[in-house]
N, C-alpha and C. Protein backbone atom coordinates (compact mmCIF):
# COMPACT_ATOMS: atom_id res chain seq x y z
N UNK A 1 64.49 -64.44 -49.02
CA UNK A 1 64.88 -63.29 -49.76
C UNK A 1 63.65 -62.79 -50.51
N UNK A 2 63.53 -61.99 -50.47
CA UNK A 2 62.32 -60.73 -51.25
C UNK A 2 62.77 -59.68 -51.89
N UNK A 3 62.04 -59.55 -53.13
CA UNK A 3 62.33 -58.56 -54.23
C UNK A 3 60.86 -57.83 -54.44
N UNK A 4 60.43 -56.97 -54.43
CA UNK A 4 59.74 -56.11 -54.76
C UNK A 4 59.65 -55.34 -55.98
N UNK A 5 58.57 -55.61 -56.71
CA UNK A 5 58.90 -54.31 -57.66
C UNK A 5 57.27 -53.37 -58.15
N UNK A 6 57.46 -52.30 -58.86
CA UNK A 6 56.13 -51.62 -58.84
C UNK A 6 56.05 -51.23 -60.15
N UNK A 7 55.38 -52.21 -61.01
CA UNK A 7 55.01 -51.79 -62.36
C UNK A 7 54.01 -50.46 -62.59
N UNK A 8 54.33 -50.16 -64.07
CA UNK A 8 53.73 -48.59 -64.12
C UNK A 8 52.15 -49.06 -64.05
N UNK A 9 51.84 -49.99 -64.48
CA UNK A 9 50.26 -50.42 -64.29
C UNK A 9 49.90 -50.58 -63.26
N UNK A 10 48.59 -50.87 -63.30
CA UNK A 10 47.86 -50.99 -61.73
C UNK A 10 47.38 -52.71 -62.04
N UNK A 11 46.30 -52.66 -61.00
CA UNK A 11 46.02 -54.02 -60.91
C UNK A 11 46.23 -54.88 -59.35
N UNK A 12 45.61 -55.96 -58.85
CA UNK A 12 46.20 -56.63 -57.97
C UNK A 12 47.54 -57.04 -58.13
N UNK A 13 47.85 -56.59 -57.04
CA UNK A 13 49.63 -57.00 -56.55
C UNK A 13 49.37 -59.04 -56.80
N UNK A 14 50.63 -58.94 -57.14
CA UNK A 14 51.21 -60.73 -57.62
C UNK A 14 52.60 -60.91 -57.23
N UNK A 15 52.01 -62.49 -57.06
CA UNK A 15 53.47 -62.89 -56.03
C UNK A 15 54.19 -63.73 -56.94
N UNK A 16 55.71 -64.30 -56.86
CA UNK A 16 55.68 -65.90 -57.56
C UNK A 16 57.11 -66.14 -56.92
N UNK A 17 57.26 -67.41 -56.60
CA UNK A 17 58.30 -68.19 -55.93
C UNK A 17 59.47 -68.63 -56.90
N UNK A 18 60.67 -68.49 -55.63
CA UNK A 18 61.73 -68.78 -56.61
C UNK A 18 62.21 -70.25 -55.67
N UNK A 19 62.23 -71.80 -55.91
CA UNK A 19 62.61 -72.56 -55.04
C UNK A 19 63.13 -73.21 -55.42
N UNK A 20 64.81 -73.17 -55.39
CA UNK A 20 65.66 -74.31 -56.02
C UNK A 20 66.26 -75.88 -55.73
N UNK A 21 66.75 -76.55 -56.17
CA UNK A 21 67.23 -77.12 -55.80
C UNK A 21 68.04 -77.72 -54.58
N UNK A 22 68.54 -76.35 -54.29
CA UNK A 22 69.37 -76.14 -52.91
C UNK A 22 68.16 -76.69 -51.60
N UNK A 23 67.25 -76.38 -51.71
CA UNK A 23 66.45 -76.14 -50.97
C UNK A 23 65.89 -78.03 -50.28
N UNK A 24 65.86 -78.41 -51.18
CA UNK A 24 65.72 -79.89 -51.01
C UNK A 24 65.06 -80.47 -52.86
N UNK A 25 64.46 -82.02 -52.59
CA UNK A 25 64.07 -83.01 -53.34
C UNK A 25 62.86 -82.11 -53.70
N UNK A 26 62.10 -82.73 -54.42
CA UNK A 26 61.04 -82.50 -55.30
C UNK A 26 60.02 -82.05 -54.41
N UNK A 27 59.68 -83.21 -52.85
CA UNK A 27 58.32 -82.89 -52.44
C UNK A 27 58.80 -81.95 -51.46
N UNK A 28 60.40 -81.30 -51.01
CA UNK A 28 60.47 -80.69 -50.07
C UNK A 28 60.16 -79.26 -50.49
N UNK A 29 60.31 -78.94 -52.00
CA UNK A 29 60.48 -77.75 -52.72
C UNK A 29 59.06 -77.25 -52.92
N UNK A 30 58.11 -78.17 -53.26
CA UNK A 30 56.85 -78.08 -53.00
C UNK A 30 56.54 -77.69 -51.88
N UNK A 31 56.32 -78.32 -50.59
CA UNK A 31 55.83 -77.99 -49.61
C UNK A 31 56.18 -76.91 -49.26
N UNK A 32 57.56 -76.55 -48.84
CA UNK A 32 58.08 -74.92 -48.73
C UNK A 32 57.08 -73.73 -50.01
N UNK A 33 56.81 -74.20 -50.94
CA UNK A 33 56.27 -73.16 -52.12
C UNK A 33 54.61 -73.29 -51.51
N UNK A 34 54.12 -74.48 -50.73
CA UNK A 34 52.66 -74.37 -50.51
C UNK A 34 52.95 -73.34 -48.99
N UNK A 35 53.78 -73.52 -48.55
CA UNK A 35 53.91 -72.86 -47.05
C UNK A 35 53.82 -71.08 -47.31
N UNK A 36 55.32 -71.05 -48.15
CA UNK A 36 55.30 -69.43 -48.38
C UNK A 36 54.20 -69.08 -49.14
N UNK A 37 53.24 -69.73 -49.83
CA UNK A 37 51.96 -69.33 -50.71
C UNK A 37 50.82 -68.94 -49.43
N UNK A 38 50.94 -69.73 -48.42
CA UNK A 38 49.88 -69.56 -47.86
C UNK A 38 50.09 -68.33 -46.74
N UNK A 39 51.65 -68.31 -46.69
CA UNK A 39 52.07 -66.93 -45.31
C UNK A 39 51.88 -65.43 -46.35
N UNK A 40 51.92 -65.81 -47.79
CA UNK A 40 51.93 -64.38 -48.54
C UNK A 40 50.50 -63.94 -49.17
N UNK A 41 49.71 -65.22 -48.99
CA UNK A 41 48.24 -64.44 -49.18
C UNK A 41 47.03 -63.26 -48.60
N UNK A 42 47.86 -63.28 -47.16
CA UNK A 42 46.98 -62.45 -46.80
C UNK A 42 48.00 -60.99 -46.55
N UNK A 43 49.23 -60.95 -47.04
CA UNK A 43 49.93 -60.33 -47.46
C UNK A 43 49.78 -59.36 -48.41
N UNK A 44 49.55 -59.55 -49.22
CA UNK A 44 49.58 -59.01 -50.58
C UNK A 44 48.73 -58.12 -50.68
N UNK A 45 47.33 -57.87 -49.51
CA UNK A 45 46.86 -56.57 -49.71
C UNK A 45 47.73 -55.22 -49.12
N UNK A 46 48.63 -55.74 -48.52
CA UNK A 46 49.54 -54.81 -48.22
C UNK A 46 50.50 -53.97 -48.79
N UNK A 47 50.66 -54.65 -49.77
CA UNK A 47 51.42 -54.02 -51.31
C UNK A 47 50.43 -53.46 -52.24
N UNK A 48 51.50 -52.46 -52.98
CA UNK A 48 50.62 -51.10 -53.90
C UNK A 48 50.53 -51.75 -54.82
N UNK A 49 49.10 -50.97 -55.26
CA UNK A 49 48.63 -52.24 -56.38
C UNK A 49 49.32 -52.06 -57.49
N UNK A 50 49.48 -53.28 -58.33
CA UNK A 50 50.61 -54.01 -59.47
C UNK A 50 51.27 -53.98 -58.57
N UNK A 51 51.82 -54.35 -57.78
CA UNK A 51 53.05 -54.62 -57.48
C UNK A 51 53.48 -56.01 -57.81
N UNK A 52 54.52 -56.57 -58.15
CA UNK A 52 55.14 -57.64 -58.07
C UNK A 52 56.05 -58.00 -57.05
N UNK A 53 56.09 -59.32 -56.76
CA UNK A 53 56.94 -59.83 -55.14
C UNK A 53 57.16 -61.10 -55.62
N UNK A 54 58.45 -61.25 -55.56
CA UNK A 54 58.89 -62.41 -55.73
C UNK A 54 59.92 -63.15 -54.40
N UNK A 55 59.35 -64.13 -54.23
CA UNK A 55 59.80 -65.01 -52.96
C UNK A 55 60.81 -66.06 -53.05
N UNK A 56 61.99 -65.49 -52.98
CA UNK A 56 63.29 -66.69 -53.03
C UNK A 56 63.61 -67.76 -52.06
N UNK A 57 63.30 -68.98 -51.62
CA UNK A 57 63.33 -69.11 -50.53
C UNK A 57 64.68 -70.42 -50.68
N UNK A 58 65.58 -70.13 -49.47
CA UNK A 58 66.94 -70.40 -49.13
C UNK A 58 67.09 -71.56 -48.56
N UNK A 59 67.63 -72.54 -48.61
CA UNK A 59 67.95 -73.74 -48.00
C UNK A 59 67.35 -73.76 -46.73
N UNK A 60 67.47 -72.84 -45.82
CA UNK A 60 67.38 -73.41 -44.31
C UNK A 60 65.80 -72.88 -44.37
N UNK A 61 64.98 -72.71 -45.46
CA UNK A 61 63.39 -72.40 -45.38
C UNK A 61 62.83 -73.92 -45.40
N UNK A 62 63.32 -74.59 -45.70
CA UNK A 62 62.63 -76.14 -45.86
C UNK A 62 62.75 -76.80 -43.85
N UNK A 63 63.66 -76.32 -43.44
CA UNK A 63 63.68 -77.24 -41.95
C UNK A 63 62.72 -76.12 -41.30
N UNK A 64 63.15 -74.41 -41.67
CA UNK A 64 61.91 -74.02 -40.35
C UNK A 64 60.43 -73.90 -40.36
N UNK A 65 60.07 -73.41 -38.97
CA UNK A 65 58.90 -73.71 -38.63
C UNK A 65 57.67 -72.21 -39.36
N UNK A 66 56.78 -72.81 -39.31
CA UNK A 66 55.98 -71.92 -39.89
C UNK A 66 56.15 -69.83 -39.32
N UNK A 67 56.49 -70.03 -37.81
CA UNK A 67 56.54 -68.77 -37.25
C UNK A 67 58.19 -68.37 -37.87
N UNK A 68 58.78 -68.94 -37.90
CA UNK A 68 59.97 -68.39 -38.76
C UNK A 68 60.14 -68.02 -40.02
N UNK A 69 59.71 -69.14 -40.88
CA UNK A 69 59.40 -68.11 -42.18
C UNK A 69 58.17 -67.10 -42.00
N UNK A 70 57.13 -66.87 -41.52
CA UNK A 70 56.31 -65.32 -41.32
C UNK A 70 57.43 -64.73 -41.07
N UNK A 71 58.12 -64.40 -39.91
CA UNK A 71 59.05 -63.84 -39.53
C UNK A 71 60.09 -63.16 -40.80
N UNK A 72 60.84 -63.89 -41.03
CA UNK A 72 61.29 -63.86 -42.25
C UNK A 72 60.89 -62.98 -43.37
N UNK A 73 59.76 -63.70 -43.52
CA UNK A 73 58.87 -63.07 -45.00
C UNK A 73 58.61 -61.77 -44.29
N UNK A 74 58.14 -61.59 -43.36
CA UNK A 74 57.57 -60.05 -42.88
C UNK A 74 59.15 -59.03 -42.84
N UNK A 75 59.87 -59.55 -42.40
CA UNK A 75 61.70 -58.86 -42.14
C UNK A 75 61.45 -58.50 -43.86
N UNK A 76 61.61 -59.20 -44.39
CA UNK A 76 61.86 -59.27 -46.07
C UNK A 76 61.04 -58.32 -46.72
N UNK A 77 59.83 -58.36 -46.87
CA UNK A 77 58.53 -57.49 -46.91
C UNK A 77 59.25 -55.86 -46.62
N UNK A 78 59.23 -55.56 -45.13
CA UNK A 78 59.88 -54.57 -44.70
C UNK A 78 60.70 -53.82 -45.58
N UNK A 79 61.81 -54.89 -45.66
CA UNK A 79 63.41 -53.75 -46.35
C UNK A 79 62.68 -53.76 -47.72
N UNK A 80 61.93 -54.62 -48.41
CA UNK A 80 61.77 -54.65 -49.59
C UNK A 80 60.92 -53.00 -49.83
N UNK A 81 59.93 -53.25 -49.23
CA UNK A 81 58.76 -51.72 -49.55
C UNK A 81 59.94 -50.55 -48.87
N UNK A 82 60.79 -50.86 -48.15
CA UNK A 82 61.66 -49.60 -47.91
C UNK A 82 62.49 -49.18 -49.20
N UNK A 83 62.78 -50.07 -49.92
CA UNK A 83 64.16 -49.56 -50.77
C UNK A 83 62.94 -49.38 -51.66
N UNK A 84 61.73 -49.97 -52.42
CA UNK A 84 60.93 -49.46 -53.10
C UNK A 84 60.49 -47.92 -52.81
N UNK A 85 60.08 -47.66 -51.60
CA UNK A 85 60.14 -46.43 -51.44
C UNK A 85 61.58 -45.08 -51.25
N UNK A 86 61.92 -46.13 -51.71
CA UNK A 86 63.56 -45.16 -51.94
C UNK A 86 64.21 -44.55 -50.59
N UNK A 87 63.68 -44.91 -49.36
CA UNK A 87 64.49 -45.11 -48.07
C UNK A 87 65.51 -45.87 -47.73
N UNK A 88 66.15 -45.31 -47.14
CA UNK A 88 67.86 -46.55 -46.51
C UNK A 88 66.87 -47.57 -45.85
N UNK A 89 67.43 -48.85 -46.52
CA UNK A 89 67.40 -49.71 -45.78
C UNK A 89 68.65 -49.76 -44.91
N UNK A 90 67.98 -50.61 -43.56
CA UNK A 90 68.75 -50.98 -42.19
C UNK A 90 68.90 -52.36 -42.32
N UNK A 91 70.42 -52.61 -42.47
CA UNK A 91 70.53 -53.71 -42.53
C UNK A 91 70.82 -54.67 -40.99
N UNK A 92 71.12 -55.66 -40.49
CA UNK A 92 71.41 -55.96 -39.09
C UNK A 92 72.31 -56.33 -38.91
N UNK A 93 72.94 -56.32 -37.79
CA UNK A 93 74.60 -56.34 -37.95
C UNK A 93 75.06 -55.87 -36.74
């Protein structure tokens, strides 16, 4: 899950993780937060600067594989800068 938002300031865009419990034990919550850190770094020049992005990541982010969360994060990314830009998001269905 991805949230987007666009402060009135400028500045480099910033990310920060949301990884709960649900997700697994201590070192599983970690590793998922080093994984999505490393799929959203080269990310982030892609967002308007200040932007803020925050990365929720969901139980079934701890079992998949690295090409699935990109996947994911990029799907997420997407609707996110869409509804920021005040376009319908398409949901799937």
């Amino acid at each position: 899950m991805v949230h987007l938002d666009r402060p009135t300031g400028g500045g480099a865009p910033r990310a920060g993780f949301v990884v709960s419990k649900a997700v697994g034990n201590a070192v599983v919550r970690h590793r998922v937060t080093r994984r999505l850190r490393h799929l959203v770094r080269p990310r982030l020049d892609q967002l308007p600067p200040g932007a803020l992005l925050v990365v929720r990541a969901l139980p079934p982010s701890a079992t998949a594989s690295s090409a699935e969360l990109a996947d994911d994060l990029d799907s997420g990314l997407r609707a996110a800068r869409r509804k920021l830009s005040g376009a319908p998001v398409k949901t799937g269905g």
